[in-house]
C-alpha atoms as a PDB file:
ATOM      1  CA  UNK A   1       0.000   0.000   0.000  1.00  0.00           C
ATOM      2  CA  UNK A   2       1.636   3.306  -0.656  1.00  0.00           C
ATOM      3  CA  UNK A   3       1.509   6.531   1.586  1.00  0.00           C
ATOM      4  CA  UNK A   4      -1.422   8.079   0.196  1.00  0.00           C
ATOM      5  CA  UNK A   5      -3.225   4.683   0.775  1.00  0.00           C
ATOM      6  CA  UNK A   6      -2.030   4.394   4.569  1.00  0.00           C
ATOM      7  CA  UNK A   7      -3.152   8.693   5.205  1.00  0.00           C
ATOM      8  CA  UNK A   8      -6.782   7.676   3.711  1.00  0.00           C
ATOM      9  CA  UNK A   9      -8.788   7.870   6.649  1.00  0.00           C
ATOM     10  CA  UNK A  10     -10.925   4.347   7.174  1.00  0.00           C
ATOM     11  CA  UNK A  11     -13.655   5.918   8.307  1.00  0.00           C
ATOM     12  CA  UNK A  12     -13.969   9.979   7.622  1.00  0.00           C
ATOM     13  CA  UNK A  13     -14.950  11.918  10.658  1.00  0.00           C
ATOM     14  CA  UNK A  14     -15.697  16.054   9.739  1.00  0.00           C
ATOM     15  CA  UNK A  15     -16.009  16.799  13.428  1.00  0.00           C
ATOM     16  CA  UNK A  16     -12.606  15.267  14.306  1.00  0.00           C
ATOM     17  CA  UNK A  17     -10.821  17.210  11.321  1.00  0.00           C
ATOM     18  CA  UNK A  18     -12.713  20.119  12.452  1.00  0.00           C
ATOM     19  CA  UNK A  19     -11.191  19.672  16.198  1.00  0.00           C
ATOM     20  CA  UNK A  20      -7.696  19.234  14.389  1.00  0.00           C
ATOM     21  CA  UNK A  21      -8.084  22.594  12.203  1.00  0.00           C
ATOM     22  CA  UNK A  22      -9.506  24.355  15.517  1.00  0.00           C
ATOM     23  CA  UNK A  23      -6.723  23.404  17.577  1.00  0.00           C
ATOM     24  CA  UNK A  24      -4.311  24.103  15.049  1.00  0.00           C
ATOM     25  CA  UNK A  25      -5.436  27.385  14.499  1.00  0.00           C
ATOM     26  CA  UNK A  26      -5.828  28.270  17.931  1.00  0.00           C
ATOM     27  CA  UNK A  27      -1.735  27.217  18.574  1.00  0.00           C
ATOM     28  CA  UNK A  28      -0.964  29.138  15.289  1.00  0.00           C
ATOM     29  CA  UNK A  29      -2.109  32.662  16.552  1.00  0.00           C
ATOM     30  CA  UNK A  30      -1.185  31.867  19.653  1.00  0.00           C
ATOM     31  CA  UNK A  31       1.991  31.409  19.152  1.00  0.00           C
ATOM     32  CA  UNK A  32       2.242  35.052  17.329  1.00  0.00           C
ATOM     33  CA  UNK A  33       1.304  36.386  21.219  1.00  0.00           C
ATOM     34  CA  UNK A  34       3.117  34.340  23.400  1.00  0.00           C
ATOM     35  CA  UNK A  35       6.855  33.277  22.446  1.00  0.00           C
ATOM     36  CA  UNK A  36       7.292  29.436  22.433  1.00  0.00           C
ATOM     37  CA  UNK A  37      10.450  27.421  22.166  1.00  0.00           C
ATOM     38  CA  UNK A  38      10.996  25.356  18.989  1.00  0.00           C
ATOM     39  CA  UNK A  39      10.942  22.471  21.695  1.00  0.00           C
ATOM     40  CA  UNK A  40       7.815  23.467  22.612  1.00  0.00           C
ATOM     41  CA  UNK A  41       6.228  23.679  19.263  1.00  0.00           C
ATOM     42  CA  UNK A  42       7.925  20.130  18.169  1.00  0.00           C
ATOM     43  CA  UNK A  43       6.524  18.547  21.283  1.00  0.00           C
ATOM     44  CA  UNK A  44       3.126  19.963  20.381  1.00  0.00           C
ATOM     45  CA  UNK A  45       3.280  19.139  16.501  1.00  0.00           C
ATOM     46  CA  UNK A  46       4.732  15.673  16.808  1.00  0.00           C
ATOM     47  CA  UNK A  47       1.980  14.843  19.547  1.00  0.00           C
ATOM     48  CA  UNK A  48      -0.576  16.503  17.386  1.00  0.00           C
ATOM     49  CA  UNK A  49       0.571  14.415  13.992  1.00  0.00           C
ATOM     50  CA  UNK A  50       0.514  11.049  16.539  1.00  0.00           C
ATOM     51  CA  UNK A  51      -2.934  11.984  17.586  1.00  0.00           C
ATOM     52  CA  UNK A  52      -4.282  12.223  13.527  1.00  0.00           C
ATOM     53  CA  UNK A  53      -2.375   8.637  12.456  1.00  0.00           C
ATOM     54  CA  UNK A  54      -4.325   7.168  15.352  1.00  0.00           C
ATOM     55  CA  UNK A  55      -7.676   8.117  14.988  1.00  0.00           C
ATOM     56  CA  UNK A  56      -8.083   9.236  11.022  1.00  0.00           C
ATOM     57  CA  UNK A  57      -5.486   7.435   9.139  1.00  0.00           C
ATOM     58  CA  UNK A  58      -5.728   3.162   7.659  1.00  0.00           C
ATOM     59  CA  UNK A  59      -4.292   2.623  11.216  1.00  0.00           C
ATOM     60  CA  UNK A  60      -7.789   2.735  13.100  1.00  0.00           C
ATOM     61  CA  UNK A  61      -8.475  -0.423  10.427  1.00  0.00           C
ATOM     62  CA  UNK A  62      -5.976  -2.373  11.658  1.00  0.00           C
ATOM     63  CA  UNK A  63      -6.928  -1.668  14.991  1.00  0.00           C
ATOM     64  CA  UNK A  64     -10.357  -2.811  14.638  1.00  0.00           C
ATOM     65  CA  UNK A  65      -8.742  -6.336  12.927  1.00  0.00           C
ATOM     66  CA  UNK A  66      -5.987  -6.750  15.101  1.00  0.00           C
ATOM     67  CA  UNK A  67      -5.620  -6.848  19.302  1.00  0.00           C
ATOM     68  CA  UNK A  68      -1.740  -5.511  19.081  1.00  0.00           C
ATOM     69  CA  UNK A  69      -2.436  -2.731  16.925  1.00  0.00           C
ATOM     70  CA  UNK A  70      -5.343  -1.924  18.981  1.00  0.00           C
ATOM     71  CA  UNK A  71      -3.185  -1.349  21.727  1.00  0.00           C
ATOM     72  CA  UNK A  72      -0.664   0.227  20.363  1.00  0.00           C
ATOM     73  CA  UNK A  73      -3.180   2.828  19.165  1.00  0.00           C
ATOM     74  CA  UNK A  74      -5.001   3.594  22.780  1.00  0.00           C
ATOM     75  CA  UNK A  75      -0.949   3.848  23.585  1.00  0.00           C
ATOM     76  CA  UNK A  76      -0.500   6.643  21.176  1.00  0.00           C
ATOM     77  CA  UNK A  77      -4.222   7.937  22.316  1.00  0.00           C
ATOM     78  CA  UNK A  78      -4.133   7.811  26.039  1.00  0.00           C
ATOM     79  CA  UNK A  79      -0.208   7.946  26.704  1.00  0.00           C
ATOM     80  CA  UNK A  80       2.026   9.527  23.937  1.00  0.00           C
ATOM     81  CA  UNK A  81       0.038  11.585  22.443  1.00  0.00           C
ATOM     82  CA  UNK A  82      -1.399  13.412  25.674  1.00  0.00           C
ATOM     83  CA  UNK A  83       1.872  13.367  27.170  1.00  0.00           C
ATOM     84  CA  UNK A  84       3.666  15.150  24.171  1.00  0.00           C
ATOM     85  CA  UNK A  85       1.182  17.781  23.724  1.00  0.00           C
ATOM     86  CA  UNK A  86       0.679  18.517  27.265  1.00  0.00           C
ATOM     87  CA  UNK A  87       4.338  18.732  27.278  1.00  0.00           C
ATOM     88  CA  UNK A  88       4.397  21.701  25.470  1.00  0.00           C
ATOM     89  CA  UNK A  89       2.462  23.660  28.119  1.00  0.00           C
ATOM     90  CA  UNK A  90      -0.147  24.495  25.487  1.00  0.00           C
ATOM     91  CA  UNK A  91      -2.970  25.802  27.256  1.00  0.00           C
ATOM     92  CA  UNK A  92      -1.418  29.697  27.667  1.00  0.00           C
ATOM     93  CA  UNK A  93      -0.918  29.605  23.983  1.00  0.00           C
ATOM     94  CA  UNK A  94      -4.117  28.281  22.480  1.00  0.00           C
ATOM     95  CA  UNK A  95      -5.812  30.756  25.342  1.00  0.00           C
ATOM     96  CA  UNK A  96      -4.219  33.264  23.835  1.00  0.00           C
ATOM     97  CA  UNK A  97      -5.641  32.579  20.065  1.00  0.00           C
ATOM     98  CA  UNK A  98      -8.879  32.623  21.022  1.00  0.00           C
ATOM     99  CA  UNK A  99     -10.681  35.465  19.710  1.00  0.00           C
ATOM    100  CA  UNK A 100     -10.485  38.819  22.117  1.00  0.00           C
ATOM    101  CA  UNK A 101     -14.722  38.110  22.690  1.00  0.00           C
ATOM    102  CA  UNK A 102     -14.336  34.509  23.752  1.00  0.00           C
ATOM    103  CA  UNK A 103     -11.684  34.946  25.967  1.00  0.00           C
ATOM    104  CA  UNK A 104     -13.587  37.703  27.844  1.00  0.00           C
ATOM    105  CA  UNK A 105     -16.141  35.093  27.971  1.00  0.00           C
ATOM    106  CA  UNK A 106     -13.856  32.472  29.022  1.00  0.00           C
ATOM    107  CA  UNK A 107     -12.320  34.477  32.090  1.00  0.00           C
ATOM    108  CA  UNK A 108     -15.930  35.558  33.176  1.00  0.00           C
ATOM    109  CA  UNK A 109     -16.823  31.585  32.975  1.00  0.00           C
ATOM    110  CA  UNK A 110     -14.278  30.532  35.209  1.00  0.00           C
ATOM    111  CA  UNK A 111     -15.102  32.839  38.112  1.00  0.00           C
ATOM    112  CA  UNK A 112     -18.799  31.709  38.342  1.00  0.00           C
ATOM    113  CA  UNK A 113     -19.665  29.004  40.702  1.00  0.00           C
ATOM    114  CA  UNK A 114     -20.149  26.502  37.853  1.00  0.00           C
ATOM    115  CA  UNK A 115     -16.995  27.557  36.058  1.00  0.00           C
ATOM    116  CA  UNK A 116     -14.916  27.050  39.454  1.00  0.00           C
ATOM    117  CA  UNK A 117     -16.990  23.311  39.569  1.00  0.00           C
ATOM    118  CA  UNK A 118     -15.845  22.183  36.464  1.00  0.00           C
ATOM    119  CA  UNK A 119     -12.039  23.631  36.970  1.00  0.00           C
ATOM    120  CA  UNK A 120     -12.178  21.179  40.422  1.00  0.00           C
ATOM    121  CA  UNK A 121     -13.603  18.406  38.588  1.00  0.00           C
ATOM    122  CA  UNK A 122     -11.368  17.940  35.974  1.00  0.00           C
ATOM    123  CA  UNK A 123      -8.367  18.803  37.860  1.00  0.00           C
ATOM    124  CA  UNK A 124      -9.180  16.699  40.636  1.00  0.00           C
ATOM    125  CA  UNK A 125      -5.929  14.761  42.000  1.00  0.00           C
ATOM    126  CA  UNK A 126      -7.391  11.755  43.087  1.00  0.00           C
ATOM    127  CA  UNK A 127     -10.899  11.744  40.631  1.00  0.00           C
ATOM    128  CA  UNK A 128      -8.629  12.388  36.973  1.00  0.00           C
ATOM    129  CA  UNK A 129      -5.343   9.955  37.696  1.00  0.00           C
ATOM    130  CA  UNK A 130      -8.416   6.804  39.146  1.00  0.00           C
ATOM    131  CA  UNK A 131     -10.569   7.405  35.643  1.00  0.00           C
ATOM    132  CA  UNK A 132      -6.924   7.686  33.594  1.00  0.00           C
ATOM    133  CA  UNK A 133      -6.849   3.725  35.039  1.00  0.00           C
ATOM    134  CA  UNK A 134     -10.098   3.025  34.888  1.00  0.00           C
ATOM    135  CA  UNK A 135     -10.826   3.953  31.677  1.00  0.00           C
ATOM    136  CA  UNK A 136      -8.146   1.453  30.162  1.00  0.00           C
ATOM    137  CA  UNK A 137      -8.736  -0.932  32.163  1.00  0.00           C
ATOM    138  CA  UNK A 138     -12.346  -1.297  31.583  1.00  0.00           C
ATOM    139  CA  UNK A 139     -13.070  -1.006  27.750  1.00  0.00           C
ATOM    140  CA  UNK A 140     -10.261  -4.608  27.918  1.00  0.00           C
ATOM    141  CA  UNK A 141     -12.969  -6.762  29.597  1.00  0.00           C
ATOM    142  CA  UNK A 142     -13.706  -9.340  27.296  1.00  0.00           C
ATOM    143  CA  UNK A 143     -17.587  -8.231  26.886  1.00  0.00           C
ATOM    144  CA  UNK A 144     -16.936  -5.007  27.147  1.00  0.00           C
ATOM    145  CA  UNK A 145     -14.333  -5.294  24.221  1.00  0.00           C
ATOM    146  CA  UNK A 146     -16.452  -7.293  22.134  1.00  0.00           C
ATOM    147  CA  UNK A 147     -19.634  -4.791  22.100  1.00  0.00           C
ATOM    148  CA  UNK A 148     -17.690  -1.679  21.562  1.00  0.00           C
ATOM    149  CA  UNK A 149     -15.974  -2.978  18.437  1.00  0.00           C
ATOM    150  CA  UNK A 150     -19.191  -3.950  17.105  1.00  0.00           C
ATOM    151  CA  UNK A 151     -20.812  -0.911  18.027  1.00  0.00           C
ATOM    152  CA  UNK A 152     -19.318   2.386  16.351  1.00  0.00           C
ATOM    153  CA  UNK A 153     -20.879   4.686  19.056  1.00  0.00           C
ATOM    154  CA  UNK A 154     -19.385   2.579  21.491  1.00  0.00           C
ATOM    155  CA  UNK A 155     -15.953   2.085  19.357  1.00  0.00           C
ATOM    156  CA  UNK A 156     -15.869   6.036  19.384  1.00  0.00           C
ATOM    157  CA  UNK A 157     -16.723   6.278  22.573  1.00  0.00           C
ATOM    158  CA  UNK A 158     -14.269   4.658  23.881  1.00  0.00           C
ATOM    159  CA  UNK A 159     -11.099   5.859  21.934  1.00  0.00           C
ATOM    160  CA  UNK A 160     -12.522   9.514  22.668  1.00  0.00           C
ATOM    161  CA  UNK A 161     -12.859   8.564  26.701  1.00  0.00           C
ATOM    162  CA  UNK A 162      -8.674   7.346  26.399  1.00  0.00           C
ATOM    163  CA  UNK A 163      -8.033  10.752  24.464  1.00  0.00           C
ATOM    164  CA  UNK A 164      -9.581  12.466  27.312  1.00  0.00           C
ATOM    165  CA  UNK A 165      -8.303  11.285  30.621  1.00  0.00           C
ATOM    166  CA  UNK A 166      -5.380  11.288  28.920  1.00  0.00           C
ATOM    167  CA  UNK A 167      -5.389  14.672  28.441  1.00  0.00           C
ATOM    168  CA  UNK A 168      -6.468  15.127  31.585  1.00  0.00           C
ATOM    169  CA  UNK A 169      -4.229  13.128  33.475  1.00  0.00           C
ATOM    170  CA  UNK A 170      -0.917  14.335  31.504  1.00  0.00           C
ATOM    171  CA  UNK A 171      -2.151  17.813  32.771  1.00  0.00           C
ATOM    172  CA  UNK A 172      -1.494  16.954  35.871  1.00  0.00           C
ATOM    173  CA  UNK A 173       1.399  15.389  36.191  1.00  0.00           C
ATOM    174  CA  UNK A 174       3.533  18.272  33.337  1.00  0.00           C
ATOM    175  CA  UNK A 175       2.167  21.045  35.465  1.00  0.00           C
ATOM    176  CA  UNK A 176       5.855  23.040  36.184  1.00  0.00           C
ATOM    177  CA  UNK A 177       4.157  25.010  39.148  1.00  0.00           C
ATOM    178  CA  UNK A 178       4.714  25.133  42.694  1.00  0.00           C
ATOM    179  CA  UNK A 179       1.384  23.609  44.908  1.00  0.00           C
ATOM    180  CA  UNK A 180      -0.238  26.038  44.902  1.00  0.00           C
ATOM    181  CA  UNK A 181      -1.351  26.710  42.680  1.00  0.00           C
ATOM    182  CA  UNK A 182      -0.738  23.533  40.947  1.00  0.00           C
ATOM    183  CA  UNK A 183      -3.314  21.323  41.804  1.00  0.00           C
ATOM    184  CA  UNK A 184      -0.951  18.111  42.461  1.00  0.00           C
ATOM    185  CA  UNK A 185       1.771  18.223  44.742  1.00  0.00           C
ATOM    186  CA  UNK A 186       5.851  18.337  43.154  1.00  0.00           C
ATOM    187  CA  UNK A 187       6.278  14.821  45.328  1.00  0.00           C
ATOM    188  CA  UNK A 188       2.825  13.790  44.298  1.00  0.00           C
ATOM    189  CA  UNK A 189       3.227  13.966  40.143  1.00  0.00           C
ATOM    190  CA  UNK A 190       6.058  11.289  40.678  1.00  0.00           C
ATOM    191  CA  UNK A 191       4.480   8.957  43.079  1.00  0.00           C
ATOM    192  CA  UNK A 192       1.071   9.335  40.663  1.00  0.00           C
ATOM    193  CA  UNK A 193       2.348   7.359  37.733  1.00  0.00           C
ATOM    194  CA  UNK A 194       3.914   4.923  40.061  1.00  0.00           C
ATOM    195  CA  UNK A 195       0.845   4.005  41.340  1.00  0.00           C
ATOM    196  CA  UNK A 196      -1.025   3.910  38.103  1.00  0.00           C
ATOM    197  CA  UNK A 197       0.967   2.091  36.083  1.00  0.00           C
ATOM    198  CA  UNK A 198       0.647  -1.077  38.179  1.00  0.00           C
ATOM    199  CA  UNK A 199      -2.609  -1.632  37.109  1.00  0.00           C
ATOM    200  CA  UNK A 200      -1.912  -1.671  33.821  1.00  0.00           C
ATOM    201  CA  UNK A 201       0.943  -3.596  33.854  1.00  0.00           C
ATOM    202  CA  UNK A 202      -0.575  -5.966  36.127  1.00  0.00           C
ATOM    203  CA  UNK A 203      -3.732  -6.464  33.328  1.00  0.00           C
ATOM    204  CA  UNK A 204      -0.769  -6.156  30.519  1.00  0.00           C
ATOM    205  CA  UNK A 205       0.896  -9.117  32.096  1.00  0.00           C
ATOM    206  CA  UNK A 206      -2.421 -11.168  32.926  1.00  0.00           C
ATOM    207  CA  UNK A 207      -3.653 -10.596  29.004  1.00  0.00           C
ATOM    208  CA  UNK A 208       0.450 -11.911  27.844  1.00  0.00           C
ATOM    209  CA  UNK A 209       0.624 -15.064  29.378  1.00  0.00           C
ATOM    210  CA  UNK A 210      -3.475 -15.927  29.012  1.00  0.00           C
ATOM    211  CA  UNK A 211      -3.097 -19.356  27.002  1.00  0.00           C
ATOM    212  CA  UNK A 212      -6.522 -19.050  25.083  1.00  0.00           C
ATOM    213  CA  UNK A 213      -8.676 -16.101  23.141  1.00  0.00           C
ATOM    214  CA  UNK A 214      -9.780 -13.634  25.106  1.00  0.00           C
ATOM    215  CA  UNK A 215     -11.054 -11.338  22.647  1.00  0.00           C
ATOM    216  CA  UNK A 216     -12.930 -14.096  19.485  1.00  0.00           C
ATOM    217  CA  UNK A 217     -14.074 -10.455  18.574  1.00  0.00           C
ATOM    218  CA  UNK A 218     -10.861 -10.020  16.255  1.00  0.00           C
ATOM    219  CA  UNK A 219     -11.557 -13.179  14.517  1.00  0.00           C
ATOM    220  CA  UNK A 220     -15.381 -12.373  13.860  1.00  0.00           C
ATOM    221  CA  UNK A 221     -14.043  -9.274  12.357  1.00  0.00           C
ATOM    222  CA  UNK A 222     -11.446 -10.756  10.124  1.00  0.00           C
ATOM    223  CA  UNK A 223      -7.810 -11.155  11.877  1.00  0.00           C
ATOM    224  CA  UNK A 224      -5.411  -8.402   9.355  1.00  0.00           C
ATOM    225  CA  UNK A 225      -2.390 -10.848   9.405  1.00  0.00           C
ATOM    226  CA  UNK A 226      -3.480 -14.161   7.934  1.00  0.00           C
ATOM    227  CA  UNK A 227      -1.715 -17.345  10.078  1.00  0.00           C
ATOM    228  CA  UNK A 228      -1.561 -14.649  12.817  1.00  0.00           C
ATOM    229  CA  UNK A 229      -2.947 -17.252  15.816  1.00  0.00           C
ATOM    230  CA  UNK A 230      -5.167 -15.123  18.304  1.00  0.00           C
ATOM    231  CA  UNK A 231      -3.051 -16.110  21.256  1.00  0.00           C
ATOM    232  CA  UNK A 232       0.181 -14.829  19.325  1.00  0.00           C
ATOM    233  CA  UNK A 233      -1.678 -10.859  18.245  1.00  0.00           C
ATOM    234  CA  UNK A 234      -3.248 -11.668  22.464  1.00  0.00           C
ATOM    235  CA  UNK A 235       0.521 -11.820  23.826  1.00  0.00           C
ATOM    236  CA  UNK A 236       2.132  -9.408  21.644  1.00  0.00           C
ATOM    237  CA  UNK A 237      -0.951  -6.637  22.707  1.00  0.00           C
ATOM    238  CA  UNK A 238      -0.575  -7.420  26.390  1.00  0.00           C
ATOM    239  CA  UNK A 239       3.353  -7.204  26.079  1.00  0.00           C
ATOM    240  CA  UNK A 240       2.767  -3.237  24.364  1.00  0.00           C
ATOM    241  CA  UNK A 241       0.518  -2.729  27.749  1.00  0.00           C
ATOM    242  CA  UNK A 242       2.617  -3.944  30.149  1.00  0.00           C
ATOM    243  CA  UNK A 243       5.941  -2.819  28.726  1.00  0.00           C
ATOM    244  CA  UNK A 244       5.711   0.160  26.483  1.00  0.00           C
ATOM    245  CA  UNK A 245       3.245   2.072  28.568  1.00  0.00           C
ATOM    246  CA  UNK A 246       4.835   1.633  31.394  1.00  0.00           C
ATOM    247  CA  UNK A 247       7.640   3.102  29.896  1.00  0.00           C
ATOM    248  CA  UNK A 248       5.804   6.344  28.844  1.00  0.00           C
ATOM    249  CA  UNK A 249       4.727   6.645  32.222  1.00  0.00           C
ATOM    250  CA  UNK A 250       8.564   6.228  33.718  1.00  0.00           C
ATOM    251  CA  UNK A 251       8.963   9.304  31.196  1.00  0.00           C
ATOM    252  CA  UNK A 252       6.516  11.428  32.657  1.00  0.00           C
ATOM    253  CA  UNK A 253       7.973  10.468  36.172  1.00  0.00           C
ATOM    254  CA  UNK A 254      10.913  11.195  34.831  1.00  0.00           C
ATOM    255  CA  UNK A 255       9.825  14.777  34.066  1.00  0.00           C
ATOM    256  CA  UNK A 256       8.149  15.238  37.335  1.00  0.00           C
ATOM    257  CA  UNK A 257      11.473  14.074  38.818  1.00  0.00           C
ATOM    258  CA  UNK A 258      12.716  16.786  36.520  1.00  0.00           C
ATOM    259  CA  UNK A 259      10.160  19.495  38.180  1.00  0.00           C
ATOM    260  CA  UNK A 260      10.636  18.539  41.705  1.00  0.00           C
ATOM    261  CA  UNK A 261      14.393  19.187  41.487  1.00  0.00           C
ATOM    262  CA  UNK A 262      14.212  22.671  39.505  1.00  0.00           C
ATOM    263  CA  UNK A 263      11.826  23.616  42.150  1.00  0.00           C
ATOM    264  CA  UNK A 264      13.815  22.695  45.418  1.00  0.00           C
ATOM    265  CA  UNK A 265      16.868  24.376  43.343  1.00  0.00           C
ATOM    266  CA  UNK A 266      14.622  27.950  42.848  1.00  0.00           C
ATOM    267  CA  UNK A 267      13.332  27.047  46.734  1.00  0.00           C
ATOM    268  CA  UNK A 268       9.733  27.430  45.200  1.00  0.00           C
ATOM    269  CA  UNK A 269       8.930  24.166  47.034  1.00  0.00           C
ATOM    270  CA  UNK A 270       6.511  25.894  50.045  1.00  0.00           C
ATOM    271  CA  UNK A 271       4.671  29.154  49.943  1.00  0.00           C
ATOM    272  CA  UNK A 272       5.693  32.714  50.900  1.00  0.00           C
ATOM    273  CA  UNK A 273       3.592  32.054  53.441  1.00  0.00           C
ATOM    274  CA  UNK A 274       5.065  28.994  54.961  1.00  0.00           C
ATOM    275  CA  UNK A 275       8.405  30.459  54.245  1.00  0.00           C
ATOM    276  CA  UNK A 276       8.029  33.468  56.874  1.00  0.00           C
ATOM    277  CA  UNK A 277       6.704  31.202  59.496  1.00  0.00           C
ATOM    278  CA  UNK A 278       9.942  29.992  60.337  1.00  0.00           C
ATOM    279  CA  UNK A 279      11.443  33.656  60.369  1.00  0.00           C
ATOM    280  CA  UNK A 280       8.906  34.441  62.362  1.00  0.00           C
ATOM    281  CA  UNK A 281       9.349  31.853  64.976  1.00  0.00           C
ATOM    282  CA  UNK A 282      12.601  32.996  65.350  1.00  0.00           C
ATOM    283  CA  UNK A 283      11.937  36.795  65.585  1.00  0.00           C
ATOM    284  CA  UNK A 284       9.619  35.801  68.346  1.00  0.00           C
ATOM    285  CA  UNK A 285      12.267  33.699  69.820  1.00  0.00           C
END
């Protein structure tokens, strides 16, 4: 197949492409207000271009026919592709190329109580890193699996609930600010992906060395590879789980590691406030 073949999209979606244009447009003219590093801008690019192959490309066919590739594109959709964008610190910037009316409207929407509600809730740091899990692990139950490759409101459905909490979660864990106001603790974005990676390589390693088809669903649909045995595409999907995502979540430790240390070094680790207590103390003294 050549390249033109593999960028056809298996199943054309106008309101994704319109997401894609919007976003890109939105980090265009933002990027003519604030200044962003060419690191930043490849971070968000690349994670933007992994995004597209994923969801609008000949890929999402192969997903649908095999279990590996299926997994390797929720990898690229909940961990890579989340984590490179959000990497680029991106919200400033596509803020910022909103039109002057909407981001009036934005700022006015955030200080209501129902603005502040949905801030919490989707910055929550125990709520966004338990649905990051959950919603992996739950759309790999066998039933589960089979209906929502059958279904394409369920098949969207999930790959758009993976994009999310990705999003979501990545968000967390990037954020380069002290607590507060960072939501999540320096100390607490390293120990997060420790704890919910486990999971996932726990399921990862449970779905590798399962001796018989879990998911028939990939041979009802037509297996891509002919002489590809289900327990073989099975083994090699729960290996991409339980290996390569866990290493894109050491990365983001990695980069909280990163944070934590650049903070202690700038001594941005407490608050003003908790820094003159001690002087304090010691003036009463």
């Amino acid at each position: 197949m050549d390249v033109l073949g593999w960028l056809t999209p298996w199943e054309f979606s106008p309101a994704l492409l319109l997401m894609f244009f919007v976003g890109i447009v939105l980090f265009v003219r933002g990027t003519r207000v604030h200044r962003v590093s060419a690191a930043r801008q490849a971070l968000f690019w690349v994670g933007l271009v992994f995004l597209y192959l994923s969801l609008h490309t000949r890929v999402d066919y192969y997903a649908e026919r095999l279990f590996f590739a299926h997994r390797l594109q929720h990898l690229v959709l909940h961990h890579l592709g989340p984590l490179l964008i959000m990497g680029a610190y991106p919200g400033q910037v596509l803020r910022a190329g909103l039109p002057l009316s909407l981001r009036a409207w934005l700022r006015r929407f955030l200080q209501t109580p129902f603005g502040r509600f949905w801030v919490w809730l989707l910055t929550h740091k125990i709520l966004v890193p338990f649905m990051f899990v959950f919603l992996v692990v739950v759309w790999l139950i066998p039933t589960v699996q089979f209906y929502s490759m059958l279904d394409w409101r369920l098949y969207r459905l999930m790959n758009w609930s993976v994009v999310i909490s990705g999003f979501l979660y990545w968000n967390l864990i990037l954020d380069r600010r002290p607590s507060p106001p960072a939501v999540m603790s320096p100390g607490g974005r390293i120990i997060s992906p420790v704890i919910t990676m486990v999971p996932q390589m726990v399921v990862g390693a449970i779905i590798t060395f399962t001796e018989y088809d879990l998911y028939p669903i990939f041979d009802l649909c037509g297996r891509a590879i002919p002489g590809m045995s289900a327990v073989t595409d099975q083994g090699i999907g729960g290996l991409t789980m339980w290996i390569l995502a866990g290493f894109v979540e050491v990365f983001g430790l990695l980069f909280a590691l990163g944070t934590l240390m650049r903070l202690s070094a700038k001594k941005r680790l407490t608050t003003p406030r908790q820094r003159a207590l001690p002087a304090k103390a010691s003036g009463a003294a």
